[in-house]
C-alpha atoms as a PDB file:
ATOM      1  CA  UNK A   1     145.892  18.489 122.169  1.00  0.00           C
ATOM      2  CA  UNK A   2     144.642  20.635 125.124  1.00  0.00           C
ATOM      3  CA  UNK A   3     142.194  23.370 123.866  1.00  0.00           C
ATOM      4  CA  UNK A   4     143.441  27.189 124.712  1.00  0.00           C
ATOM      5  CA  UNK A   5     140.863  28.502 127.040  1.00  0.00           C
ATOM      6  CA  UNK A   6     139.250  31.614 126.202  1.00  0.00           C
ATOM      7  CA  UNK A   7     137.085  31.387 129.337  1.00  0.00           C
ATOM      8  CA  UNK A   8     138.547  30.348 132.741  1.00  0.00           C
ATOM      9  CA  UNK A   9     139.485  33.489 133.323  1.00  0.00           C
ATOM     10  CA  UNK A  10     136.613  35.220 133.121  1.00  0.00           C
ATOM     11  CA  UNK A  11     134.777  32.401 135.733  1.00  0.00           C
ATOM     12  CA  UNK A  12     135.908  34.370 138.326  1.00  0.00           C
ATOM     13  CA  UNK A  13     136.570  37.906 139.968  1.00  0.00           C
ATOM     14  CA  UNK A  14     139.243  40.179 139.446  1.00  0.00           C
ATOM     15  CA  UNK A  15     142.126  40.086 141.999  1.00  0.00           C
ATOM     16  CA  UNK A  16     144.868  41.769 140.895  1.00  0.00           C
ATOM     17  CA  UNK A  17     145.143  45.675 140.944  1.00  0.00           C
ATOM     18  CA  UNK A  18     145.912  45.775 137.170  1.00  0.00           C
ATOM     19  CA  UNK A  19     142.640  43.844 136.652  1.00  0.00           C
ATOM     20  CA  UNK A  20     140.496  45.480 138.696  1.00  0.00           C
ATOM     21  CA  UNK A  21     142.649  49.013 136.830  1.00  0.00           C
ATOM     22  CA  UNK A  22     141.517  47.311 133.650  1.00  0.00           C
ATOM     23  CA  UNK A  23     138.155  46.143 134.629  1.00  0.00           C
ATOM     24  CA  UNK A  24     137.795  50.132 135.659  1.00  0.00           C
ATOM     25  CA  UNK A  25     138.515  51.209 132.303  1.00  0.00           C
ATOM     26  CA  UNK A  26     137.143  49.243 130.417  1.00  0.00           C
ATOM     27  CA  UNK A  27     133.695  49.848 132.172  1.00  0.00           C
ATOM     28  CA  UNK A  28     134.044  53.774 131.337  1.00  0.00           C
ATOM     29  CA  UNK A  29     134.686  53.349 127.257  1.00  0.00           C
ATOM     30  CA  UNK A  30     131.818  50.502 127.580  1.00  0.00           C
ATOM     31  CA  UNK A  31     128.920  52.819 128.852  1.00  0.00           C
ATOM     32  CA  UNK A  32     130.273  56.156 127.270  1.00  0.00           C
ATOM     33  CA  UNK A  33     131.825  57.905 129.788  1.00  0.00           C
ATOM     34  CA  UNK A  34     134.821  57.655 127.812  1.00  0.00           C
ATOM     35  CA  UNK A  35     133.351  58.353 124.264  1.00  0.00           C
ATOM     36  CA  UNK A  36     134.913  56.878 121.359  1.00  0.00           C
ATOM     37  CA  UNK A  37     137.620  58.755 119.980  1.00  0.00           C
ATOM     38  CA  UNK A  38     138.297  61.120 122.773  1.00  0.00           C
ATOM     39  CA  UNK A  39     141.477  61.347 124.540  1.00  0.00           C
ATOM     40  CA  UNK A  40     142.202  59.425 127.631  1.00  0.00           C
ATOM     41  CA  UNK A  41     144.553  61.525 130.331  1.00  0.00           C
ATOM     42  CA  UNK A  42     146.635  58.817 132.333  1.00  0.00           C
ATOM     43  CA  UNK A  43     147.070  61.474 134.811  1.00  0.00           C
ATOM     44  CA  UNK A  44     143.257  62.089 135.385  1.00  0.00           C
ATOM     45  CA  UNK A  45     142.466  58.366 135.597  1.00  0.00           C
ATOM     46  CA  UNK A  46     145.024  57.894 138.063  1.00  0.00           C
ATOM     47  CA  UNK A  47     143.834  60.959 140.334  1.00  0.00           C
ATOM     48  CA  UNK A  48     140.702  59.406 139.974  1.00  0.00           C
ATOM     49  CA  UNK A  49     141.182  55.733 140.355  1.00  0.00           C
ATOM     50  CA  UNK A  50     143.946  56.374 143.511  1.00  0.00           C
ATOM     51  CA  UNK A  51     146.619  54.476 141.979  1.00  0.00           C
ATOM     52  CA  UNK A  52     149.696  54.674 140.106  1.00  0.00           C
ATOM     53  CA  UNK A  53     149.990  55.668 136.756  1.00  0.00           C
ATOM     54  CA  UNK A  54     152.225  52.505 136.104  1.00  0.00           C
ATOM     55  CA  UNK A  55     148.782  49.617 136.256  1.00  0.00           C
ATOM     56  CA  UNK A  56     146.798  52.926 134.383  1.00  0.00           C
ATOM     57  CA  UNK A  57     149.580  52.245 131.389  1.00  0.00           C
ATOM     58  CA  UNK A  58     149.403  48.606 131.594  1.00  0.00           C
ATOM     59  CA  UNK A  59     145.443  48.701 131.535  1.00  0.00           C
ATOM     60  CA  UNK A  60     145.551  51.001 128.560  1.00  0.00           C
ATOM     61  CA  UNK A  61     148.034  48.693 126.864  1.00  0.00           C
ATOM     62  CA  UNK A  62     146.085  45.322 127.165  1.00  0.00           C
ATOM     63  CA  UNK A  63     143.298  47.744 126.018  1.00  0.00           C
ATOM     64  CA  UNK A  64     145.227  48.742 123.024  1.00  0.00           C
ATOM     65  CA  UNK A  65     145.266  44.946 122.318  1.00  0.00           C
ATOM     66  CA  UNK A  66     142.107  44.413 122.460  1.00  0.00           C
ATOM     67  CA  UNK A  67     140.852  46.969 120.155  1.00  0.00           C
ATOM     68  CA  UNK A  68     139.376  49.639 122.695  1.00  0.00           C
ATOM     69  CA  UNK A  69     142.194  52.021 122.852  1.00  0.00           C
ATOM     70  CA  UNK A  70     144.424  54.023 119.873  1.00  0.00           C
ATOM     71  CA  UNK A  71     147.706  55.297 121.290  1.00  0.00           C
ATOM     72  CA  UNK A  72     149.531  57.852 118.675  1.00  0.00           C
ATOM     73  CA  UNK A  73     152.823  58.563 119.061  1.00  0.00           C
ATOM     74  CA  UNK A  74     153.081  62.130 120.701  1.00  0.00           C
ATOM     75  CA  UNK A  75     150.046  61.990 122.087  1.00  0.00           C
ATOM     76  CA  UNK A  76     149.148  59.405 123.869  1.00  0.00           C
ATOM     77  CA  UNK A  77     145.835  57.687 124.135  1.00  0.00           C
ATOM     78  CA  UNK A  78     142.117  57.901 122.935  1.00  0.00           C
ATOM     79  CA  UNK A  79     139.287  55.735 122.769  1.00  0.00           C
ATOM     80  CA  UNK A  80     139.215  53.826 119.650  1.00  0.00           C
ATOM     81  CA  UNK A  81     136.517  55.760 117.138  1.00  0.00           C
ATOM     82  CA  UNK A  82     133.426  53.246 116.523  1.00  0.00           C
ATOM     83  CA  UNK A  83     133.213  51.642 113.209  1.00  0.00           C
ATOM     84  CA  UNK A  84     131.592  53.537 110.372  1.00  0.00           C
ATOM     85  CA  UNK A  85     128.828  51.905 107.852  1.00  0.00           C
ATOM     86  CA  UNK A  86     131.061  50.255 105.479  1.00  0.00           C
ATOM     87  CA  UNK A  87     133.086  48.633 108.130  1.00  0.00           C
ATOM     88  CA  UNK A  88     129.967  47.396 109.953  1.00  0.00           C
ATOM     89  CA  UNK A  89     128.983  45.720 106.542  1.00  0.00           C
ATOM     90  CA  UNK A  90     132.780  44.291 106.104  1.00  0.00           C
ATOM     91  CA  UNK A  91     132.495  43.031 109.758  1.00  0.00           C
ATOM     92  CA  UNK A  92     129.637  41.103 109.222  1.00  0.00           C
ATOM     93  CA  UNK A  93     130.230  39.581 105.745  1.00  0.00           C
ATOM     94  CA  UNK A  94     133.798  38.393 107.158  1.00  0.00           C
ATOM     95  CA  UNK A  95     131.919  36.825 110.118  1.00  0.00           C
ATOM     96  CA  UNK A  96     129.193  35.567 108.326  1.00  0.00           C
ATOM     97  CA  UNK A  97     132.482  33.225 106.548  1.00  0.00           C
ATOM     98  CA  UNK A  98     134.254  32.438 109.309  1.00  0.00           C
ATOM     99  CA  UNK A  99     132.012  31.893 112.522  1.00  0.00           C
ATOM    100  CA  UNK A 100     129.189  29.245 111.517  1.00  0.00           C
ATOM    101  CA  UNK A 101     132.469  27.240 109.966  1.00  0.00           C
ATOM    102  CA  UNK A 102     134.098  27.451 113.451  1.00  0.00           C
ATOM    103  CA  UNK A 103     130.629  26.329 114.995  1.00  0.00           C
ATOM    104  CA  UNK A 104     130.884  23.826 112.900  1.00  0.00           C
ATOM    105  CA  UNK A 105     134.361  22.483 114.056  1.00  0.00           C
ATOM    106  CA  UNK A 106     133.187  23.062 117.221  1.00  0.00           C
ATOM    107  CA  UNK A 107     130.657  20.406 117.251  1.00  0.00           C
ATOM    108  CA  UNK A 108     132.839  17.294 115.679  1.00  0.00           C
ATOM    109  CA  UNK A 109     135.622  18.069 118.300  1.00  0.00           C
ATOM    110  CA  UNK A 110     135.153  20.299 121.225  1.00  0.00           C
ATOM    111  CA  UNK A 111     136.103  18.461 124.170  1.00  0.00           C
ATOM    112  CA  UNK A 112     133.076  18.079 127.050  1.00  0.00           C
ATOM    113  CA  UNK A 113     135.120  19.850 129.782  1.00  0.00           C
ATOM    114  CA  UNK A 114     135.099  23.482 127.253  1.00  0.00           C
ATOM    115  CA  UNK A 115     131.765  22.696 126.293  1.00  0.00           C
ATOM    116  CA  UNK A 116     131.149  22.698 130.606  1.00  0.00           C
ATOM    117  CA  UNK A 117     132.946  25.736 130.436  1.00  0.00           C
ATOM    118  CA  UNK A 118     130.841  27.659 127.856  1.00  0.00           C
ATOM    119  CA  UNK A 119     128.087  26.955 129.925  1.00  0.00           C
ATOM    120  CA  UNK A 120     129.126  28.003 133.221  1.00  0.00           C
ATOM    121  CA  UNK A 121     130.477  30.859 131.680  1.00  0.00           C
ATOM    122  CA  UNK A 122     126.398  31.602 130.285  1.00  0.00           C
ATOM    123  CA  UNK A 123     125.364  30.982 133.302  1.00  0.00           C
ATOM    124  CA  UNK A 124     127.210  34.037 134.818  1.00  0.00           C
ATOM    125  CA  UNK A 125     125.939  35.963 131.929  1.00  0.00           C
ATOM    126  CA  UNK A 126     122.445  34.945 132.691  1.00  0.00           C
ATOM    127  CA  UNK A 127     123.109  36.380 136.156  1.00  0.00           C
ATOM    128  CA  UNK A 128     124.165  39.330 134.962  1.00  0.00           C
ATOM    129  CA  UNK A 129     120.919  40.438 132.782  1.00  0.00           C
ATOM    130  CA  UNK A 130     118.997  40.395 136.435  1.00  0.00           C
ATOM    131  CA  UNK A 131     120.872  43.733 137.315  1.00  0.00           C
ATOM    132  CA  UNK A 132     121.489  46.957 135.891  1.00  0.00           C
ATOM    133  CA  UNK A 133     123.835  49.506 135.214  1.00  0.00           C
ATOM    134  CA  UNK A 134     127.543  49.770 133.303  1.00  0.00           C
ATOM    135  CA  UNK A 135     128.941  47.540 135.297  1.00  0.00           C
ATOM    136  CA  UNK A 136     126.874  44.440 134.569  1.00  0.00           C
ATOM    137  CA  UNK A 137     126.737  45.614 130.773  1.00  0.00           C
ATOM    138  CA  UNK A 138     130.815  45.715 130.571  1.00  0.00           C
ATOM    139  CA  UNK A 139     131.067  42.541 132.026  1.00  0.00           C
ATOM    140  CA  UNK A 140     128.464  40.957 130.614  1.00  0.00           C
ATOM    141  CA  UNK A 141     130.286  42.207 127.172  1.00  0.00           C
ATOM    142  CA  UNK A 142     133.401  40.608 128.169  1.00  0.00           C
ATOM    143  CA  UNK A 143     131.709  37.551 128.891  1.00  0.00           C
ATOM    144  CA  UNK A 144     130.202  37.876 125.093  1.00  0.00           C
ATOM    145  CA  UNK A 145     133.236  38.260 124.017  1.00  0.00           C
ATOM    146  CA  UNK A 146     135.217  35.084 125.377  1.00  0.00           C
ATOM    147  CA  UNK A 147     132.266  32.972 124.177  1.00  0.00           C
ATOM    148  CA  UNK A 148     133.137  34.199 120.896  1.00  0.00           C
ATOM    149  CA  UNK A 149     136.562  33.820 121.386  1.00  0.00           C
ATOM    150  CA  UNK A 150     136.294  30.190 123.040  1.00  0.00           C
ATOM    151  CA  UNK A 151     134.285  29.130 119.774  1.00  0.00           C
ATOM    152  CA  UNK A 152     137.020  30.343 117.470  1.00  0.00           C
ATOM    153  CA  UNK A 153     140.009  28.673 119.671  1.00  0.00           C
ATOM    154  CA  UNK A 154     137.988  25.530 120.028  1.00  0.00           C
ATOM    155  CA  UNK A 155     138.177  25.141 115.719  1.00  0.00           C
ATOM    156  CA  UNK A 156     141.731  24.431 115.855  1.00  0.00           C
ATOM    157  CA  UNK A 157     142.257  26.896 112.713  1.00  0.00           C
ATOM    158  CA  UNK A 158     145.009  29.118 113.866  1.00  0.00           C
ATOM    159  CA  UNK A 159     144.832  31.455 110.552  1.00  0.00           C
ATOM    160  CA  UNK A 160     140.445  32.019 111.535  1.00  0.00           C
ATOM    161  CA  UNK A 161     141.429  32.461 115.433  1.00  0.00           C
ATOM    162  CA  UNK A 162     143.871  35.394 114.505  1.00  0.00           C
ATOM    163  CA  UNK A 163     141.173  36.780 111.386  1.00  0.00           C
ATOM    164  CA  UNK A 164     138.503  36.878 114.557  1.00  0.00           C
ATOM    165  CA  UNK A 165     140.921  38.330 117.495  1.00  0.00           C
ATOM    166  CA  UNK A 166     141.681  41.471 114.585  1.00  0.00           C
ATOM    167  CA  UNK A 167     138.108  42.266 114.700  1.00  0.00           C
ATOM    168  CA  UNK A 168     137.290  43.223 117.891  1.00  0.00           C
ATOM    169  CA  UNK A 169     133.818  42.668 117.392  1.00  0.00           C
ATOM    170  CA  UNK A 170     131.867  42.960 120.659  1.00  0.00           C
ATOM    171  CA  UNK A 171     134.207  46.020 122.143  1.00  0.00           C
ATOM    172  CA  UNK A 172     132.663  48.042 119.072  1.00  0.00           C
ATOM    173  CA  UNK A 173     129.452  47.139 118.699  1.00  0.00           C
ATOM    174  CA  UNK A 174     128.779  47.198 122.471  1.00  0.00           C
ATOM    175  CA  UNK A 175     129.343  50.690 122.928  1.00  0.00           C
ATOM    176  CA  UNK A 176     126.499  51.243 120.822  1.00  0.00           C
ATOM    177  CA  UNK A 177     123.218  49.794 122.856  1.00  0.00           C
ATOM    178  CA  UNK A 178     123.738  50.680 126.697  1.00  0.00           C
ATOM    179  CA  UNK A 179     120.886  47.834 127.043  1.00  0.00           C
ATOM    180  CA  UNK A 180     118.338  45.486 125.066  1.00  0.00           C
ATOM    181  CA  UNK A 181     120.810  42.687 123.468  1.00  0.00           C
ATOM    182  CA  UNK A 182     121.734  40.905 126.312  1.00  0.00           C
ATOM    183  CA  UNK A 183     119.062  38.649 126.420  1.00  0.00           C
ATOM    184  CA  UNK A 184     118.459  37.610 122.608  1.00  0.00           C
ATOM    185  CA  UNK A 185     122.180  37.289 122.704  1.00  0.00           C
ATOM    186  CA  UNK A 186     122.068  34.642 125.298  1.00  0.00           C
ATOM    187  CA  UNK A 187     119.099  32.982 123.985  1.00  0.00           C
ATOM    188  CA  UNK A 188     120.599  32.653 121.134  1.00  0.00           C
ATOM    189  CA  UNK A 189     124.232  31.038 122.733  1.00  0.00           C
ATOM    190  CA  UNK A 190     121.921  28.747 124.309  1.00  0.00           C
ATOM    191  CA  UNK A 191     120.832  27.074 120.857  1.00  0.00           C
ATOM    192  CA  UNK A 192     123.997  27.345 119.661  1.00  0.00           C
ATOM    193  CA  UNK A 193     125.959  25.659 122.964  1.00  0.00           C
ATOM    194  CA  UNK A 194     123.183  22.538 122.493  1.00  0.00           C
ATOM    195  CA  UNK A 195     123.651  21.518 118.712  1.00  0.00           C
ATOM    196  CA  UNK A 196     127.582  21.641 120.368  1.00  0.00           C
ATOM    197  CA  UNK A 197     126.674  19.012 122.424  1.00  0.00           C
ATOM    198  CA  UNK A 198     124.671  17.011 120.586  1.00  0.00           C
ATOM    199  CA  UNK A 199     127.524  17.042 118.193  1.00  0.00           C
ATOM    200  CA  UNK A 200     125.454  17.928 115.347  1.00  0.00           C
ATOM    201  CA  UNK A 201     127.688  19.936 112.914  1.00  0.00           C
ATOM    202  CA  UNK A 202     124.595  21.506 110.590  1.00  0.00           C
ATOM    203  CA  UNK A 203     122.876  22.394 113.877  1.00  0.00           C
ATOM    204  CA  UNK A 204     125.434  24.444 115.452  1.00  0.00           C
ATOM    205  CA  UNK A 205     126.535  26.044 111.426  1.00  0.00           C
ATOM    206  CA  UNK A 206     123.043  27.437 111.714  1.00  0.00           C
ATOM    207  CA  UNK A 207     122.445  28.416 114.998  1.00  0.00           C
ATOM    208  CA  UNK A 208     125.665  30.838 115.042  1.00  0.00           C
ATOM    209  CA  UNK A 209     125.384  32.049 111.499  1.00  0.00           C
ATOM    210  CA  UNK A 210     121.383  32.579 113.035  1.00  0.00           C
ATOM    211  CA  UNK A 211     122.778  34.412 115.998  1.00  0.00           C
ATOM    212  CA  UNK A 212     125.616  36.655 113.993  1.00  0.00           C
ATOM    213  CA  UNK A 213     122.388  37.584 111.903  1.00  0.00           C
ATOM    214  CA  UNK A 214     120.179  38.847 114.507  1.00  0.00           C
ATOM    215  CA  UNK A 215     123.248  40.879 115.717  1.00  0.00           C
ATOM    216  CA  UNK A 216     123.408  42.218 112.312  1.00  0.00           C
ATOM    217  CA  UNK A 217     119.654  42.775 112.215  1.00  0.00           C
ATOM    218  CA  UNK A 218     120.008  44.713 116.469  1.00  0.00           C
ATOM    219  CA  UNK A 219     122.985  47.030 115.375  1.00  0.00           C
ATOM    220  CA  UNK A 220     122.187  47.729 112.119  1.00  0.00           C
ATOM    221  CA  UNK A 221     119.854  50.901 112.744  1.00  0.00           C
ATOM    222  CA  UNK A 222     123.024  52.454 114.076  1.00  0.00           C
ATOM    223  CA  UNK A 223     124.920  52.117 110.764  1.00  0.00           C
ATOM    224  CA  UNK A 224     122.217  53.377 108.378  1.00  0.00           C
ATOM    225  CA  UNK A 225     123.109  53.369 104.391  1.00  0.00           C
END
């Protein structure tokens, strides 16, 4: 059975005007231009972007799917508010359960080409830590993000796959450091991506419930209590 690939499109850059609308977007609510929970004018982004308002809409609805955007009826749409101290807490204990177990999986059965892919897909990550500025950062959080993603498709467990998409994990917590994680985060991929290949399940359990710690442990001071 083919693995769904979390990562292939990411391997490459944007071509299509709705991507590169998205891409736009999703750069602003990433670095705080667009703070969390204030509104988001589809007229001012197109003004500003020089495009229709029809790719702004279809941007703000793949947004909505992803976690990033709130639209209320009447309204219209606002960045999604960040996640308060209880929900950090909830977050973590839910992924503490349900990632190392997917790592796990991982290692008895991901297949070598998604295991190439993971890699190549760090690799452009890597890349991204030598420069600076919102840019990188967004992308280098949607990178995160697929990884993540990639692990949780790659268990074969349809019922954890749609637990993990409803968290929206990264999209939150990376509007919270505009720099310093991107490094230990890749380290820490790094360990996780070789206990994958040497197909040791224990190895790659503790490597990602190591690495969903030390997230814990780098966002944490923003969610005192």
């Amino acid at each position: 059975m083919a693995v769904p690939s979390a990562v292939a499109g990411l391997l490459r850059r944007p071509a299509r005007l709705g991507d590169e609308v998205y891409s736009a977007i999703f750069e602003r609510i990433m670095s705080l231009e667009i703070e969390p929970g204030a509104r988001i004018s589809v007229d001012a982004i197109s003004r500003q972007l020089g495009v229709s308002q029809t790719p702004i809409r279809e941007a703000l609805g793949r947004l909505e799917s992803e976690g990033l955007v709130v639209k209320t009826h009447l309204i219209g749409y606002s960045a999604a508010p960040q996640l308060n101290a209880r929900q950090f807490a909830d977050l973590y204990e839910l992924r503490l359960l349900l990632e190392p177990f997917a790592a796990r999986k991982c290692a008895q059965s991901m297949p070598d080409a998604v295991i190439d892919q993971l890699e190549a897909l760090c690799a452009e990550m890597d890349s991204l830590t030598q420069s600076e500025g919102p840019q990188s950062y967004a992308q280098f959080a949607r990178l995160d993000m697929a990884f993540h993603d990639q692990i949780a498709a790659s268990a074969g467990n349809a019922l954890a796959v749609e637990a993990l998409s409803r968290l929206y994990t990264h999209v939150h917590l990376y509007r919270l450091l505009p720099s310093g994680v991107a490094r230990s985060a890749l380290d820490e991929h790094g360990q996780l991506i070789a206990a994958i290949k040497a197909r040791d399940p224990d190895a790659a359990e503790a490597a990602m419930r190591q690495h969903i710690e030390s997230s814990q442990h780098r966002f944490k001071a923003h969610y005192p209590g």
